[in-house]
N, C-alpha and C. Protein backbone atom coordinates (compact mmCIF):
# COMPACT_ATOMS: atom_id res chain seq x y z
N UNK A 1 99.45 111.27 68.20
CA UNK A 1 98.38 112.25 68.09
C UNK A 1 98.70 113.49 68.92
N UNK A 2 99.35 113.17 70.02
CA UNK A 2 99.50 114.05 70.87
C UNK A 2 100.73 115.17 70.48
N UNK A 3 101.63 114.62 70.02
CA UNK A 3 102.61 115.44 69.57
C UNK A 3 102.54 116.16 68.34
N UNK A 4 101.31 115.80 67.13
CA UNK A 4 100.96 116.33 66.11
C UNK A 4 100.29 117.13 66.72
N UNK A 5 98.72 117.35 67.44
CA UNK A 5 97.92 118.03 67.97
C UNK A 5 98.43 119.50 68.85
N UNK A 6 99.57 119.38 69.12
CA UNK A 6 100.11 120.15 69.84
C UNK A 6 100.56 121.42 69.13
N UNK A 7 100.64 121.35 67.86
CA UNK A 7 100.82 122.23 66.44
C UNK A 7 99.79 122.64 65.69
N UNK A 8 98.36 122.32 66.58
CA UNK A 8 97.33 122.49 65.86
C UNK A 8 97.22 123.96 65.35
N UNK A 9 98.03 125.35 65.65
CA UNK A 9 97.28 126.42 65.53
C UNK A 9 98.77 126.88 63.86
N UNK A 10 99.31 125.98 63.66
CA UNK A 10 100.24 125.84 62.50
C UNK A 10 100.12 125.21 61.60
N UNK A 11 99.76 124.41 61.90
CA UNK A 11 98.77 123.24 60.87
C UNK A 11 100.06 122.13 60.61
N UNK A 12 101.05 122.35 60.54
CA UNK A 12 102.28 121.52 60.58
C UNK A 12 103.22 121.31 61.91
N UNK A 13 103.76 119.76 61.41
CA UNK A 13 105.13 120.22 62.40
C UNK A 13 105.97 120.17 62.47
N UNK A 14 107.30 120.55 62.88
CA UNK A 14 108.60 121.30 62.22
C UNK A 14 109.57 119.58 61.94
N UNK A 15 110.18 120.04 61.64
CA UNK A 15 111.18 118.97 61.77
C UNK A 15 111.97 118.46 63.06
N UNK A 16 111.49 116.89 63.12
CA UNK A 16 111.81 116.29 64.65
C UNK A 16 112.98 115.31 63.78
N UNK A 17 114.63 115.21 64.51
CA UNK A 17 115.13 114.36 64.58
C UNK A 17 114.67 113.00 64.84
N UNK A 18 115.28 111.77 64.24
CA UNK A 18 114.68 110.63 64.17
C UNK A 18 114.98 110.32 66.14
N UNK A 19 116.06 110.44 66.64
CA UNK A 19 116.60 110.36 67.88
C UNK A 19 115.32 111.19 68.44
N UNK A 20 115.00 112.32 68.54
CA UNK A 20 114.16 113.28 69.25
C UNK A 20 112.74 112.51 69.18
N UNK A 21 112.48 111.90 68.14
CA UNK A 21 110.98 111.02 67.88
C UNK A 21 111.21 110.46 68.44
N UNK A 22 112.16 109.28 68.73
CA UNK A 22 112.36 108.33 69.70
C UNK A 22 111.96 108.53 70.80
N UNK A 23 112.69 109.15 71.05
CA UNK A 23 112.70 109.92 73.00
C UNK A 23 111.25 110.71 73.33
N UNK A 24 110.71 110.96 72.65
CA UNK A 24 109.06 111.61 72.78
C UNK A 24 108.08 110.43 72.57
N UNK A 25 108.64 109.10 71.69
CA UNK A 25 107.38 108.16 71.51
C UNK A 25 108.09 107.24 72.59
N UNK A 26 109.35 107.36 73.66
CA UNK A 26 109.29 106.23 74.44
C UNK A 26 110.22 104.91 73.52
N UNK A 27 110.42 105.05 72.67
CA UNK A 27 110.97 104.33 72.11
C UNK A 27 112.92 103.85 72.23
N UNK A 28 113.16 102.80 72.47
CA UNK A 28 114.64 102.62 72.99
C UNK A 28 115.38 102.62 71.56
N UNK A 29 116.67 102.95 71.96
CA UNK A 29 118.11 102.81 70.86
C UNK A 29 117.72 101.06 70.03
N UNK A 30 117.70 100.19 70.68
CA UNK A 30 117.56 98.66 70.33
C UNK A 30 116.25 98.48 70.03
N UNK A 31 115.04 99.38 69.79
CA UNK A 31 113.90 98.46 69.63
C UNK A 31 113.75 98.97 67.93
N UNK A 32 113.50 98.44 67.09
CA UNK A 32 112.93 98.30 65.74
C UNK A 32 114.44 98.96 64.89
N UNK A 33 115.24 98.49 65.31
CA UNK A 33 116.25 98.90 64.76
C UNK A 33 116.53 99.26 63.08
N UNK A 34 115.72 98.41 62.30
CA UNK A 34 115.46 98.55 60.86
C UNK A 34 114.70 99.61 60.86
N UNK A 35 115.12 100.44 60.10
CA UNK A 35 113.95 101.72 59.58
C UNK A 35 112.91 101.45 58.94
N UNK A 36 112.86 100.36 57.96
CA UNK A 36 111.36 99.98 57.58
C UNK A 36 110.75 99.09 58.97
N UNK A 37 110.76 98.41 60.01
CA UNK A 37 110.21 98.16 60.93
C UNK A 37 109.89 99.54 61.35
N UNK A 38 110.43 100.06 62.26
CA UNK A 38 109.71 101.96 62.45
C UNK A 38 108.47 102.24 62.02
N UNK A 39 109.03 102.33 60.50
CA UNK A 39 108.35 103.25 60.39
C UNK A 39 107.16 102.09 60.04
N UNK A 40 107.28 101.10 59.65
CA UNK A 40 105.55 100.11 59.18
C UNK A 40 105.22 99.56 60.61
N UNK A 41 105.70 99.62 61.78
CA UNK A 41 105.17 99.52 63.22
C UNK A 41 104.98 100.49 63.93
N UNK A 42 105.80 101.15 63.76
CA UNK A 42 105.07 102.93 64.71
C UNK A 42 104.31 103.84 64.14
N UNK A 43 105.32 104.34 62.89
CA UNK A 43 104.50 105.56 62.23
C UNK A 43 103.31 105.33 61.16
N UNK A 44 103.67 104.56 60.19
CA UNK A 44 102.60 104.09 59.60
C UNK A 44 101.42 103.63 60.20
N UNK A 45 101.63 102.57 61.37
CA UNK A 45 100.26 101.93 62.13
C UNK A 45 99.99 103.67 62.93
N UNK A 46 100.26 104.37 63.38
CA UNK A 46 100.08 105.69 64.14
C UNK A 46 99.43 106.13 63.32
N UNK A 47 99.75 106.80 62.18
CA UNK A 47 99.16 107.24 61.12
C UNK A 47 97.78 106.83 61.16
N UNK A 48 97.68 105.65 60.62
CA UNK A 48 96.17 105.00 59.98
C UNK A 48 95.15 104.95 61.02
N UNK A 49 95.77 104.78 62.53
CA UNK A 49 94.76 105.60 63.59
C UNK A 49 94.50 106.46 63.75
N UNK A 50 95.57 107.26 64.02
CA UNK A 50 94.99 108.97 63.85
C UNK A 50 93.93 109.27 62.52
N UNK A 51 94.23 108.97 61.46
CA UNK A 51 93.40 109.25 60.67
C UNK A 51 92.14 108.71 60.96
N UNK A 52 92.05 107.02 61.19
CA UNK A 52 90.61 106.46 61.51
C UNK A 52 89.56 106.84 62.48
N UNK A 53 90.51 107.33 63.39
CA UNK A 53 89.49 107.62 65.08
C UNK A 53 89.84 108.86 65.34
N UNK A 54 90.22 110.27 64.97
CA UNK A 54 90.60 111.10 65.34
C UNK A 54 90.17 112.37 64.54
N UNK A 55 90.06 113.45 64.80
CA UNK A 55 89.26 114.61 64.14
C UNK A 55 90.65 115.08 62.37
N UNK A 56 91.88 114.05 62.59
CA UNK A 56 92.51 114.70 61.75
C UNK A 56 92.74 114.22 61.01
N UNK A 57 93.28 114.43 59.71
CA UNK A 57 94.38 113.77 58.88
C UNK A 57 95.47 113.61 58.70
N UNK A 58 96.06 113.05 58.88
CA UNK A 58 97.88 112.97 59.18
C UNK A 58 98.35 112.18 57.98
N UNK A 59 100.04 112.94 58.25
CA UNK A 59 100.70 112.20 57.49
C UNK A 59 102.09 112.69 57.29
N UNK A 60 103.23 111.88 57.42
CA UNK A 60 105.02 112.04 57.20
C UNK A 60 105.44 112.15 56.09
N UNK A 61 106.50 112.84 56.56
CA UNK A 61 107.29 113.25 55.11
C UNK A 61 108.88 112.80 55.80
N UNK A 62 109.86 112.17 55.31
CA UNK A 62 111.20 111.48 55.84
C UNK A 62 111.93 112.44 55.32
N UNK A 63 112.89 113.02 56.11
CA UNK A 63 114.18 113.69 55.68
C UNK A 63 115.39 113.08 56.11
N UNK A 64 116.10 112.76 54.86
CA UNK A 64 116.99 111.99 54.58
C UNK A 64 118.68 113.02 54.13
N UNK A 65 119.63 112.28 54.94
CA UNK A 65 121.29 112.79 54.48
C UNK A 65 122.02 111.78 54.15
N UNK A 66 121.21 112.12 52.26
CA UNK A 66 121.86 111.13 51.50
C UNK A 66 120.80 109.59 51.74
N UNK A 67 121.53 108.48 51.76
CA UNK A 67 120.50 107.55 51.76
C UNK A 67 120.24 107.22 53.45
N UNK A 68 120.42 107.72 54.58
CA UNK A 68 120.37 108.21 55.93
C UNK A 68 119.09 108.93 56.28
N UNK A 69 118.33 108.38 56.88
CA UNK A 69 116.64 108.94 57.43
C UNK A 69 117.25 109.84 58.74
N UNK A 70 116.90 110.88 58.66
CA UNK A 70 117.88 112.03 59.60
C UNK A 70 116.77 112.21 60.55
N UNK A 71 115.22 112.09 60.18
CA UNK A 71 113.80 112.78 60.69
C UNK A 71 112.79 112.73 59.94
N UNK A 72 112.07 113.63 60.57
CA UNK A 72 110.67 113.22 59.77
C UNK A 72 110.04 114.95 60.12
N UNK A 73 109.05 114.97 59.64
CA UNK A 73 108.24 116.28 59.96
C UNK A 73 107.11 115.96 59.63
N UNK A 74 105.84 115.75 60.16
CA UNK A 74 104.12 115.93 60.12
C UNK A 74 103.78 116.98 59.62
N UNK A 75 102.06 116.46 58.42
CA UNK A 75 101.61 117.50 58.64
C UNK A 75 100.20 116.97 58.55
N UNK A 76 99.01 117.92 58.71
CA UNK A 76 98.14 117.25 59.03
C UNK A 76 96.70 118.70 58.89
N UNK A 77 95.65 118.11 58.42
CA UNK A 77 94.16 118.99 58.16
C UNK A 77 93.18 118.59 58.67
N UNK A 78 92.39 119.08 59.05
CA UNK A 78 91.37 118.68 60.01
C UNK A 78 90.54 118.00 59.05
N UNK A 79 89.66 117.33 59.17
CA UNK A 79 88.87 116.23 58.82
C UNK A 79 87.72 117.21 58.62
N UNK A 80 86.77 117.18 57.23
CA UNK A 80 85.56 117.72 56.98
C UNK A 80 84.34 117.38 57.73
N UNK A 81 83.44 117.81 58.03
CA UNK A 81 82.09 117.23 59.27
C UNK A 81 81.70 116.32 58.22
N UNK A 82 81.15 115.12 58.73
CA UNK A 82 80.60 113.86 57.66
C UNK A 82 79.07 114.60 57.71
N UNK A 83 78.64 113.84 56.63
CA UNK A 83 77.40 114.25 56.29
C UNK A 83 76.27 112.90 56.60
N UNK A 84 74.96 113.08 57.05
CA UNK A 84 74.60 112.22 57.63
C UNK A 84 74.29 110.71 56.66
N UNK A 85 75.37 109.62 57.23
CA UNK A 85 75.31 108.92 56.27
C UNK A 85 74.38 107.63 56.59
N UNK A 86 73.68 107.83 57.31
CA UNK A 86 72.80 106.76 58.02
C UNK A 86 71.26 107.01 57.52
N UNK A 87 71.03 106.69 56.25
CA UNK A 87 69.63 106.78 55.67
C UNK A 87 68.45 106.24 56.45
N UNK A 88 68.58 105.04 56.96
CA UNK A 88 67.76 104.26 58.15
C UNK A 88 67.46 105.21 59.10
N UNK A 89 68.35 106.08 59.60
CA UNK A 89 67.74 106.99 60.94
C UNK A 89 67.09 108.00 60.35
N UNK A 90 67.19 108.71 58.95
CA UNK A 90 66.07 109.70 58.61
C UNK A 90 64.81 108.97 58.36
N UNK A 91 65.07 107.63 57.70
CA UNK A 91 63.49 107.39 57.59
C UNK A 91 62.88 107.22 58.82
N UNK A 92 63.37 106.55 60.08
CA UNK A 92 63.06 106.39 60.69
C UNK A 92 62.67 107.81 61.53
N UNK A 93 63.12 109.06 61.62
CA UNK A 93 62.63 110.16 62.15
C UNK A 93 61.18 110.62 61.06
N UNK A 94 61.41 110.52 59.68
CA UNK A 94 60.06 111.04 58.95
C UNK A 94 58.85 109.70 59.49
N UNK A 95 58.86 108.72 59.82
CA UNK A 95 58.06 107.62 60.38
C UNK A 95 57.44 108.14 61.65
N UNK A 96 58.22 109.08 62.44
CA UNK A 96 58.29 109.37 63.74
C UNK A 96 58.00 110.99 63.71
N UNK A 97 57.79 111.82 62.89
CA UNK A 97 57.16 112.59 62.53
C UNK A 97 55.77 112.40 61.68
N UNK A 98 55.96 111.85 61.02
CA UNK A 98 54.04 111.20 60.71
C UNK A 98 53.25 110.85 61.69
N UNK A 99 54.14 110.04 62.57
CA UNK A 99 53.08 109.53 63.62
C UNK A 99 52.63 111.19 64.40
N UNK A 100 53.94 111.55 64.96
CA UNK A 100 53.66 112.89 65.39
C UNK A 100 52.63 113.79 64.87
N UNK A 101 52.46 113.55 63.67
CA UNK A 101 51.46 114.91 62.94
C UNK A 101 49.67 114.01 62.86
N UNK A 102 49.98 112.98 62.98
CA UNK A 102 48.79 112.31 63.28
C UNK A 102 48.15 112.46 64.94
N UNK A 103 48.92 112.47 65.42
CA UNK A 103 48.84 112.20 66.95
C UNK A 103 48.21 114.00 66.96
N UNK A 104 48.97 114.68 66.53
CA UNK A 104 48.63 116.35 67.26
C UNK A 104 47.22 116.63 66.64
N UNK A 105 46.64 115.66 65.27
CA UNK A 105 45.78 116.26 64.77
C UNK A 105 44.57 115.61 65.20
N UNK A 106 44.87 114.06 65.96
CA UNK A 106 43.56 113.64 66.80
C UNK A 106 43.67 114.52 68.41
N UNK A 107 44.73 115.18 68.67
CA UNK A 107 44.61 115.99 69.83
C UNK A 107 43.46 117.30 69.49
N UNK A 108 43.93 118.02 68.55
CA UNK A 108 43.39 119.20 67.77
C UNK A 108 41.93 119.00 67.72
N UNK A 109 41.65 117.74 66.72
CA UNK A 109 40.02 117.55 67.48
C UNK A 109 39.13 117.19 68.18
N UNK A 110 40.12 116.48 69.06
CA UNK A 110 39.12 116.33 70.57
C UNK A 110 39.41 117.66 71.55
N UNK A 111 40.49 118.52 71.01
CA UNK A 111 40.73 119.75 71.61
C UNK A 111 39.34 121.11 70.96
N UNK A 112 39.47 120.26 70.27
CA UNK A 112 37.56 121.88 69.07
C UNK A 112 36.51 121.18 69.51
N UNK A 113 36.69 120.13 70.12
CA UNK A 113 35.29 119.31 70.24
C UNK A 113 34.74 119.76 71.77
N UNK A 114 35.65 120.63 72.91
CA UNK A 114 35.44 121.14 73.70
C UNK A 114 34.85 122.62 73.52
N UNK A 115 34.09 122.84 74.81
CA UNK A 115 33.48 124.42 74.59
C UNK A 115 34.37 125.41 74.81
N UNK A 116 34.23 126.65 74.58
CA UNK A 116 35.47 127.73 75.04
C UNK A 116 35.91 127.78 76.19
N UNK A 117 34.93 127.82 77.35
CA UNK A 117 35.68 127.58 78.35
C UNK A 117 36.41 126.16 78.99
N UNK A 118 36.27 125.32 78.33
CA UNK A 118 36.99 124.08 78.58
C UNK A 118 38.24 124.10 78.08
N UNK A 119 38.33 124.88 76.78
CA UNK A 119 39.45 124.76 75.49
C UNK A 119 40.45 125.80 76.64
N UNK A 120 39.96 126.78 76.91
CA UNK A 120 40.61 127.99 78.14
C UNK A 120 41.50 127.31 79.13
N UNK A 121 40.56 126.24 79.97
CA UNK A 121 40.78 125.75 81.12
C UNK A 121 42.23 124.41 81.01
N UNK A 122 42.07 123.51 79.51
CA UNK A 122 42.98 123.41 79.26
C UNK A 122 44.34 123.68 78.77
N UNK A 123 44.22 124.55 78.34
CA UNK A 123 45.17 125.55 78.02
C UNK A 123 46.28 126.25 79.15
N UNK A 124 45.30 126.19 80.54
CA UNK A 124 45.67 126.94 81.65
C UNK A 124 46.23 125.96 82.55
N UNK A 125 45.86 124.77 82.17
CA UNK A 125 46.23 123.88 83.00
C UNK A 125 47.79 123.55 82.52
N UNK A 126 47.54 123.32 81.14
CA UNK A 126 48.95 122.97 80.42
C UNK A 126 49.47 123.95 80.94
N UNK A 127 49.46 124.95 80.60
CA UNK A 127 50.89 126.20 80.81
C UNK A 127 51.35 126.23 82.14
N UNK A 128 50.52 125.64 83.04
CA UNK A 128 50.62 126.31 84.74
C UNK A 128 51.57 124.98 84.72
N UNK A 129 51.53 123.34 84.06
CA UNK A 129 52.68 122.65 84.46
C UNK A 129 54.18 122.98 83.95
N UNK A 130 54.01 123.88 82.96
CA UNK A 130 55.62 124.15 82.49
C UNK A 130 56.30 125.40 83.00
N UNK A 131 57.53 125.12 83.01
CA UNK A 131 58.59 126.08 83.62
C UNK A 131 59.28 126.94 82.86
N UNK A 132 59.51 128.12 83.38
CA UNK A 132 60.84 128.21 82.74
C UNK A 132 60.23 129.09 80.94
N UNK A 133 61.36 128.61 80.52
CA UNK A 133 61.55 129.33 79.14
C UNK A 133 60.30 128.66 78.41
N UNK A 134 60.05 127.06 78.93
CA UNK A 134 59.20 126.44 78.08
C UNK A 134 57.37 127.17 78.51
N UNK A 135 57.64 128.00 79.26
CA UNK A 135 56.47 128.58 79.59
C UNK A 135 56.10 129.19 78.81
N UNK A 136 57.36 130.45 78.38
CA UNK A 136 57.17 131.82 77.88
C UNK A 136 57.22 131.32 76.42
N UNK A 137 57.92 130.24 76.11
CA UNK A 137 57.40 129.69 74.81
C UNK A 137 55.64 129.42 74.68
N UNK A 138 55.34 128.74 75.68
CA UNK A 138 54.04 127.91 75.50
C UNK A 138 53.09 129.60 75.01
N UNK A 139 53.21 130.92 75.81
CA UNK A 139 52.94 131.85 75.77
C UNK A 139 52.81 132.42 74.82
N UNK A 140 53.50 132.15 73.65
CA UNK A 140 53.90 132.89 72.22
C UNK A 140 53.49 131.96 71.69
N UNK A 141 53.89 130.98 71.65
CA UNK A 141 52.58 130.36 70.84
C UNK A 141 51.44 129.63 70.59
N UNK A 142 50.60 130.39 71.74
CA UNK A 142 49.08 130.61 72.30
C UNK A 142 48.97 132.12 71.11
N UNK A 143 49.96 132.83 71.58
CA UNK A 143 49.39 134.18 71.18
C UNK A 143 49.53 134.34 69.61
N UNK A 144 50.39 133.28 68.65
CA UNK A 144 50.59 133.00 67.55
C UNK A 144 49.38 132.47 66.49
N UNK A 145 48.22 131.29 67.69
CA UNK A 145 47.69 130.47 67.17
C UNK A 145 47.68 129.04 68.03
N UNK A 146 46.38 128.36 67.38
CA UNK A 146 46.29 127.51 67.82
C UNK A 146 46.93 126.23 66.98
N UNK A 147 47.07 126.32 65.95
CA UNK A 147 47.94 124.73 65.37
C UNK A 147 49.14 125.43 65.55
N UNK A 148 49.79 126.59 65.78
CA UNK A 148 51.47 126.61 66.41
C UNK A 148 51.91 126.18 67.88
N UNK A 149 50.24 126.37 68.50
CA UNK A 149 50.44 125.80 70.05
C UNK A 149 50.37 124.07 69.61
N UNK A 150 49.56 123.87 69.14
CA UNK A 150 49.33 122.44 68.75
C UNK A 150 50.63 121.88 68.53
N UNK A 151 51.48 122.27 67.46
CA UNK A 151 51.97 121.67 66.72
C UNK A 151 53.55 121.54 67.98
N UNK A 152 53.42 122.20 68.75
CA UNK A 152 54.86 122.83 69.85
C UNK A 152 54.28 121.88 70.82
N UNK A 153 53.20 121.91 71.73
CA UNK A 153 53.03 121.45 72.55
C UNK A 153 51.77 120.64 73.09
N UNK A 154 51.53 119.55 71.31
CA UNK A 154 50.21 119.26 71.38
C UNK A 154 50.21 117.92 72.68
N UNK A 155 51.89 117.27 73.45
CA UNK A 155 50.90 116.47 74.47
C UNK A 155 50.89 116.67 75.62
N UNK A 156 51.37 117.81 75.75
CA UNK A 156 51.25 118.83 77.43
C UNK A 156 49.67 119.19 76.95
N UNK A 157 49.29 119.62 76.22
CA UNK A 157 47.99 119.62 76.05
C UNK A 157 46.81 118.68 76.04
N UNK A 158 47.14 117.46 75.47
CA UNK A 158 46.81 116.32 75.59
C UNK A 158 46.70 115.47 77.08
N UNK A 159 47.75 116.02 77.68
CA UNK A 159 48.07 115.52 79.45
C UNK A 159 46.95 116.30 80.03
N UNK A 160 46.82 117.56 79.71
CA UNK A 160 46.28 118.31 80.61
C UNK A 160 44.35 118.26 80.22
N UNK A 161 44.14 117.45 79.20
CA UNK A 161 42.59 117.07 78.57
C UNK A 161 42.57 115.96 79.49
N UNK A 162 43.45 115.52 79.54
CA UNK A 162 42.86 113.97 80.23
C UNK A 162 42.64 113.66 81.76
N UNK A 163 43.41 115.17 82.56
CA UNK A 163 43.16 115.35 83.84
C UNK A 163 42.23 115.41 83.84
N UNK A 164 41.22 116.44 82.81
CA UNK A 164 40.12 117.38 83.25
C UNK A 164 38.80 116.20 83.10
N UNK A 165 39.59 114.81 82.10
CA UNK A 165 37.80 113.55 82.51
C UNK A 165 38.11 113.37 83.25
């Protein structure tokens, strides 16, 4: 991986003597001496990892003098972003958004069921616990509306009703 990756801004990589592969994968004069051992124990098993666990796609091409494997040269494309293939976790977020839109809308009316200055006082309470950016958010959308405040920050609102019994 490491020696393919290293060519990433070429997209290929040049031609490595079979000797030069050796000496970069660590590999001795005496170990896998058959060229089909090699290559179905190093490069091939290398291969099918890099491809399995790794952002790329790989794959050899043998250059041969005559019936003589002289080298090899890589080349390799980056792997497309997967698309979300886990159906169980969307249902499980629309499950978890229902509940959510249920939850903000029993907030919403025990939030109208207060007088103006209560509805104020919670409001003031919520905003005074948040920091930061989530403030100047909470801020905009107060000044947007009330189901955009709802819907953003209906249980800082909810926290801050339940101080006030």
């Amino acid at each position: 991986y490491e020696l393919i990756i290293s060519w990433r801004e070429r997209g290929n990589v040049p031609f490595t003597s079979l000797q030069e592969l050796r000496l970069k994968l660590g590999i001795e004069d005496n170990e896998y001496i058959a060229m089909s051992d090699f290559k179905k124990r190093v490069l091939d098993h290398s291969i099918k990892q890099i491809n399995k666990h790794t952002d790329i796609i790989a794959d050899y091409v043998q250059h041969k003098a005559g019936r003589v494997i002289t080298g090899f040269s890589f080349t390799f494309t980056q792997k497309k972003a997967k698309k979300n293939e886990k159906p169980t976790t969307k249902h499980k977020a629309i499950k978890q958004e229902e509940q959510l839109d249920w939850m903000t809308t029993d907030i919403l009316e025990r939030f109208q069921s207060l007088s103006e200055e209560q509805q104020a006082e919670v409001l003031n309470r919520a905003e005074k616990k948040l920091r930061g950016v989530n403030r100047a958010r909470f801020g905009a959308e107060r000044a947007a509306g009330l189901k955009h405040l709802m819907r953003a920050y209906s249980l800082d609102i909810n926290e801050a009703m339940m101080t006030m019994l």
